[in-house]
N, C-alpha and C. Protein backbone atom coordinates (compact mmCIF):
# COMPACT_ATOMS: atom_id res chain seq x y z
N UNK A 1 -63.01 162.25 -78.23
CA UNK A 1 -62.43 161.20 -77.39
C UNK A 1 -61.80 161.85 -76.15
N UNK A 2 -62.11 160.90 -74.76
CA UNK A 2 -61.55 161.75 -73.85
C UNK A 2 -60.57 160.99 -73.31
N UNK A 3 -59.49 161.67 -73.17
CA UNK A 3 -58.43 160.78 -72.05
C UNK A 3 -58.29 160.96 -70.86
N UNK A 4 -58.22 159.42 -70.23
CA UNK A 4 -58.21 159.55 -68.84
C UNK A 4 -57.60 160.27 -68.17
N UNK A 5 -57.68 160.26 -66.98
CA UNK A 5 -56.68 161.22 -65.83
C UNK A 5 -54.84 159.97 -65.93
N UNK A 6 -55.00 158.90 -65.95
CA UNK A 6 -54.11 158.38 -65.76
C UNK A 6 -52.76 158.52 -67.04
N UNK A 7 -53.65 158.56 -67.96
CA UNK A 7 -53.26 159.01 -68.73
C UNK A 7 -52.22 160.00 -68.99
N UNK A 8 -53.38 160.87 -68.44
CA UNK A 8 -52.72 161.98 -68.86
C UNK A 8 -51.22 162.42 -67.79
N UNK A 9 -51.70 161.81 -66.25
CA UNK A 9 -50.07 161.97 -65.31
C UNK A 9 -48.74 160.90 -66.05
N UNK A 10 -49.46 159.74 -66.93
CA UNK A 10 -47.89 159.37 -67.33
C UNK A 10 -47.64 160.55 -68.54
N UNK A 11 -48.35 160.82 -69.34
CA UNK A 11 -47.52 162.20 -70.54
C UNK A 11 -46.87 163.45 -69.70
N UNK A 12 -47.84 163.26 -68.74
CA UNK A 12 -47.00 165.02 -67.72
C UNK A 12 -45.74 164.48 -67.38
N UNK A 13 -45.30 163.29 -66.96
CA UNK A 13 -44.37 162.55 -65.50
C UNK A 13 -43.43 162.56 -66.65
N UNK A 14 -43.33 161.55 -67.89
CA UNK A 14 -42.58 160.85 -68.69
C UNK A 14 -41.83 162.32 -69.42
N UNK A 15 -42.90 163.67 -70.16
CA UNK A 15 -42.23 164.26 -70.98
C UNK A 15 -42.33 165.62 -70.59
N UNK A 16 -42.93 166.09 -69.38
CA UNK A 16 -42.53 166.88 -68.54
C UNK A 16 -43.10 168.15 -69.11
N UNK A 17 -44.57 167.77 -69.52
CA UNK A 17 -45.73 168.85 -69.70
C UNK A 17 -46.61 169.43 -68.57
N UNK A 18 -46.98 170.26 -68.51
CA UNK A 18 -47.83 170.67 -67.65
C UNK A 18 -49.15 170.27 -67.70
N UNK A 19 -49.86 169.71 -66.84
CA UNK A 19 -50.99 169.09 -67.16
C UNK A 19 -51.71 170.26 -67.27
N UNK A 20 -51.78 171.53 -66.86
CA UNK A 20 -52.62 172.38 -67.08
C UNK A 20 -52.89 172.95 -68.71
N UNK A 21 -51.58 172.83 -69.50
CA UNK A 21 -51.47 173.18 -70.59
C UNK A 21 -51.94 171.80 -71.46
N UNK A 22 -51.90 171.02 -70.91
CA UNK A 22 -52.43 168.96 -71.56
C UNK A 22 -54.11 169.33 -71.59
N UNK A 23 -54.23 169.84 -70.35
CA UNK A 23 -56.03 169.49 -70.65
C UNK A 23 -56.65 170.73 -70.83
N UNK A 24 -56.01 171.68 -70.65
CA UNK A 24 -56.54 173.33 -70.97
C UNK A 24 -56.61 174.21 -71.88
N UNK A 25 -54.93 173.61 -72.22
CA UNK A 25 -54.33 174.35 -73.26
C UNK A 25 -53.50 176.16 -72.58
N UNK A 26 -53.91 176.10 -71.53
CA UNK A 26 -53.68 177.13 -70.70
C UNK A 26 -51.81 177.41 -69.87
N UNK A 27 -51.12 178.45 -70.88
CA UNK A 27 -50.10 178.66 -69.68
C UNK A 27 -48.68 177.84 -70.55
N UNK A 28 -47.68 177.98 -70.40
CA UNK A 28 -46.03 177.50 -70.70
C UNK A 28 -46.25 175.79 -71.02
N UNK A 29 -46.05 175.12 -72.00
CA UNK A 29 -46.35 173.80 -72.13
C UNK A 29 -45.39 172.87 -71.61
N UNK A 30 -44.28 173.27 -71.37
CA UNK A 30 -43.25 172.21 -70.29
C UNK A 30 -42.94 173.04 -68.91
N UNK A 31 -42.97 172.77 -68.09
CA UNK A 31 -42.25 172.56 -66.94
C UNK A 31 -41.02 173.06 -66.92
N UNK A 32 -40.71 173.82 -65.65
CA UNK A 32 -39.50 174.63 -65.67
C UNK A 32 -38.29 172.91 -65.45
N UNK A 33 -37.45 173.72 -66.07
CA UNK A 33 -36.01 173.09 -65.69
C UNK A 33 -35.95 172.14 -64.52
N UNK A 34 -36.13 173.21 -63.33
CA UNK A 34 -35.69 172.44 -62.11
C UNK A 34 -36.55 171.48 -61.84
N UNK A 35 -37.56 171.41 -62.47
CA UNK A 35 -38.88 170.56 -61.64
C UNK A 35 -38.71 169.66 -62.53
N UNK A 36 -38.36 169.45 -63.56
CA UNK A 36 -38.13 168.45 -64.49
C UNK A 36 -36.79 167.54 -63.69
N UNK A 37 -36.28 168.37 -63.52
CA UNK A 37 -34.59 167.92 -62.96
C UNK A 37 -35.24 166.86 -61.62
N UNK A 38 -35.95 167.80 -60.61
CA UNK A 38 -36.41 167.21 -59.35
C UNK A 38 -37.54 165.92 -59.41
N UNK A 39 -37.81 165.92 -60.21
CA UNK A 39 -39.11 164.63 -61.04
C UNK A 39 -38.30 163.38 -60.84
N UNK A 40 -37.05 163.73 -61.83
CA UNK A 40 -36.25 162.76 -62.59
C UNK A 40 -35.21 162.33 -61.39
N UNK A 41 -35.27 162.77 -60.45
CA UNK A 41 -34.17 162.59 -58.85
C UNK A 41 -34.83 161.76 -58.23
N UNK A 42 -36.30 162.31 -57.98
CA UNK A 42 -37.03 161.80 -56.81
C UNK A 42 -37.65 160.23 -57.97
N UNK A 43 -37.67 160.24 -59.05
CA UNK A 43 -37.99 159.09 -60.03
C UNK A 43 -36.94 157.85 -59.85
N UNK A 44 -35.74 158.12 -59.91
CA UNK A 44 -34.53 157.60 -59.52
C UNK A 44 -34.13 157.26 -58.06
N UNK A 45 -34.19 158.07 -57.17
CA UNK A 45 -34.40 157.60 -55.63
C UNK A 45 -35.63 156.55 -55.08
N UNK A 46 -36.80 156.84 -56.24
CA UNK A 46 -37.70 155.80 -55.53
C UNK A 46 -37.49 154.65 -55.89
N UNK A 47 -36.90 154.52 -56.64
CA UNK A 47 -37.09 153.03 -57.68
C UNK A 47 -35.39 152.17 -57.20
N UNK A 48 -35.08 152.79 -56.01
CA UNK A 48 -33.72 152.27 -55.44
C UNK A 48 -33.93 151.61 -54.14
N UNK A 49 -33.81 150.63 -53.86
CA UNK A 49 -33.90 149.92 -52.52
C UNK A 49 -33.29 150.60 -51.21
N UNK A 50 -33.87 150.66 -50.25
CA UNK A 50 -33.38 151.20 -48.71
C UNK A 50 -31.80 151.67 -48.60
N UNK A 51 -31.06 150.74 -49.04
CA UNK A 51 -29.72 151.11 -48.41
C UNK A 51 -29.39 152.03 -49.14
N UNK A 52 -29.66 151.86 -50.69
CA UNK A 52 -29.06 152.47 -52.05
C UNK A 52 -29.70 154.23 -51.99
N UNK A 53 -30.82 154.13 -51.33
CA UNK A 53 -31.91 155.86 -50.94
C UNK A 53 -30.82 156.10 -49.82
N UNK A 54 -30.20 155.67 -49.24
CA UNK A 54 -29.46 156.33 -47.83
C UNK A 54 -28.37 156.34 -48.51
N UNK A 55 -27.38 155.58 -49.26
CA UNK A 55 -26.25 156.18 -50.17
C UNK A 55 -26.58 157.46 -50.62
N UNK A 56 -27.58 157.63 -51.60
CA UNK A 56 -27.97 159.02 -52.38
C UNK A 56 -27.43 159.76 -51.40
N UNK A 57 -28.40 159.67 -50.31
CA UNK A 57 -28.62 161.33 -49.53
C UNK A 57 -27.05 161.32 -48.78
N UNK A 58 -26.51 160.06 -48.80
CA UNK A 58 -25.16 160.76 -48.30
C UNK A 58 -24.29 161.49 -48.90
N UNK A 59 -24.84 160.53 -50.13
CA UNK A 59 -23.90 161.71 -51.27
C UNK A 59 -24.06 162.98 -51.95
N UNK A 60 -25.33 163.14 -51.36
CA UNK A 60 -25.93 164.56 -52.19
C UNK A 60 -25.51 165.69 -51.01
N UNK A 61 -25.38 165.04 -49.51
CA UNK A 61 -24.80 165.77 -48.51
C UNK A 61 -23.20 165.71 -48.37
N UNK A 62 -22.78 164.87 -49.15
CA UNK A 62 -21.14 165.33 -49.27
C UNK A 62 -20.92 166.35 -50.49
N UNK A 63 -22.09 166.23 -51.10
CA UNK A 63 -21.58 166.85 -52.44
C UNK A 63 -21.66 168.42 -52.05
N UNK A 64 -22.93 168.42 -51.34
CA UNK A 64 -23.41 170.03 -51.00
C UNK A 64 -22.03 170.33 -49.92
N UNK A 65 -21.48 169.62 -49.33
CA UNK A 65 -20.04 169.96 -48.22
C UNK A 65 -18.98 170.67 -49.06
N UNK A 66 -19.13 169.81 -50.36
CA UNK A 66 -17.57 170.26 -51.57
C UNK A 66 -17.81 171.37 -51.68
N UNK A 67 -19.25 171.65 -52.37
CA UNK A 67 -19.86 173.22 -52.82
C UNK A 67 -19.51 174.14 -52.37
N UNK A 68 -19.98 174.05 -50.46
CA UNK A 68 -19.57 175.01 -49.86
C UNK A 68 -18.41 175.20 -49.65
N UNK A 69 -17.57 174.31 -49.41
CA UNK A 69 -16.04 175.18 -49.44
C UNK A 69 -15.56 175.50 -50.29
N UNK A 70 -16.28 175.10 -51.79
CA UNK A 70 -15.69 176.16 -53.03
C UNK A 70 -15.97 177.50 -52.85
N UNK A 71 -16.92 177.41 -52.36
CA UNK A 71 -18.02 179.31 -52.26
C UNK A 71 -18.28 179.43 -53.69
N UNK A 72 -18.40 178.82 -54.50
CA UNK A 72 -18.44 179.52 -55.95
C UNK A 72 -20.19 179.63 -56.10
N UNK A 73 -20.57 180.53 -57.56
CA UNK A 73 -22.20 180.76 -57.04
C UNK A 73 -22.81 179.17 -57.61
N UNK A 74 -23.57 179.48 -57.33
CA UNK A 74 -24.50 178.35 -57.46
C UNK A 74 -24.50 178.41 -59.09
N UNK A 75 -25.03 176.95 -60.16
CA UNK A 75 -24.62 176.90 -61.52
C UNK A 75 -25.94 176.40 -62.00
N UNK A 76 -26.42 176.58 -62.89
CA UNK A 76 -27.94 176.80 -63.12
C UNK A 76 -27.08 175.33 -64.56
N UNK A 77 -27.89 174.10 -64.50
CA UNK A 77 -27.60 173.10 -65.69
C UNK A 77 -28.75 172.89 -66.33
């Protein structure tokens, strides 16, 4: 049985497999951290109406303002 392509981008999108390792078997079977993290941002920003996407980015640019005047290193979650 073969599964579609469509398929197979909601199992990559939803549980954050590598499609190369889905249809190959080839290579690390999830997805690093951050790209999982950045999936699940840009998943959440799209699905927000105009004004609510320009809140985000204001707040992700106040947040990066706090950061820097902590100086502390960057924190790996």
């Amino acid at each position: 049985m073969q599964i579609n392509d469509r398929i197979i981008e909601l199992i990559c999108y939803k549980y954050g497999v590598r499609k190369e390792y889905l249809k190959e078997g080839k290579g690390e079977m999830f997805e690093a951290k951050l790209d999982t993290q950045l999936r699940q941002l840009e998943r959440i920003y799209n699905e927000l109406n105009g004004n609510f996407q320009n809140y985000l980015l204001v707040q992700a640019k106040e947040l990066l303002k706090v950061q820097k005047k902590e100086k502390g290193p960057k924190r790996e979650y």
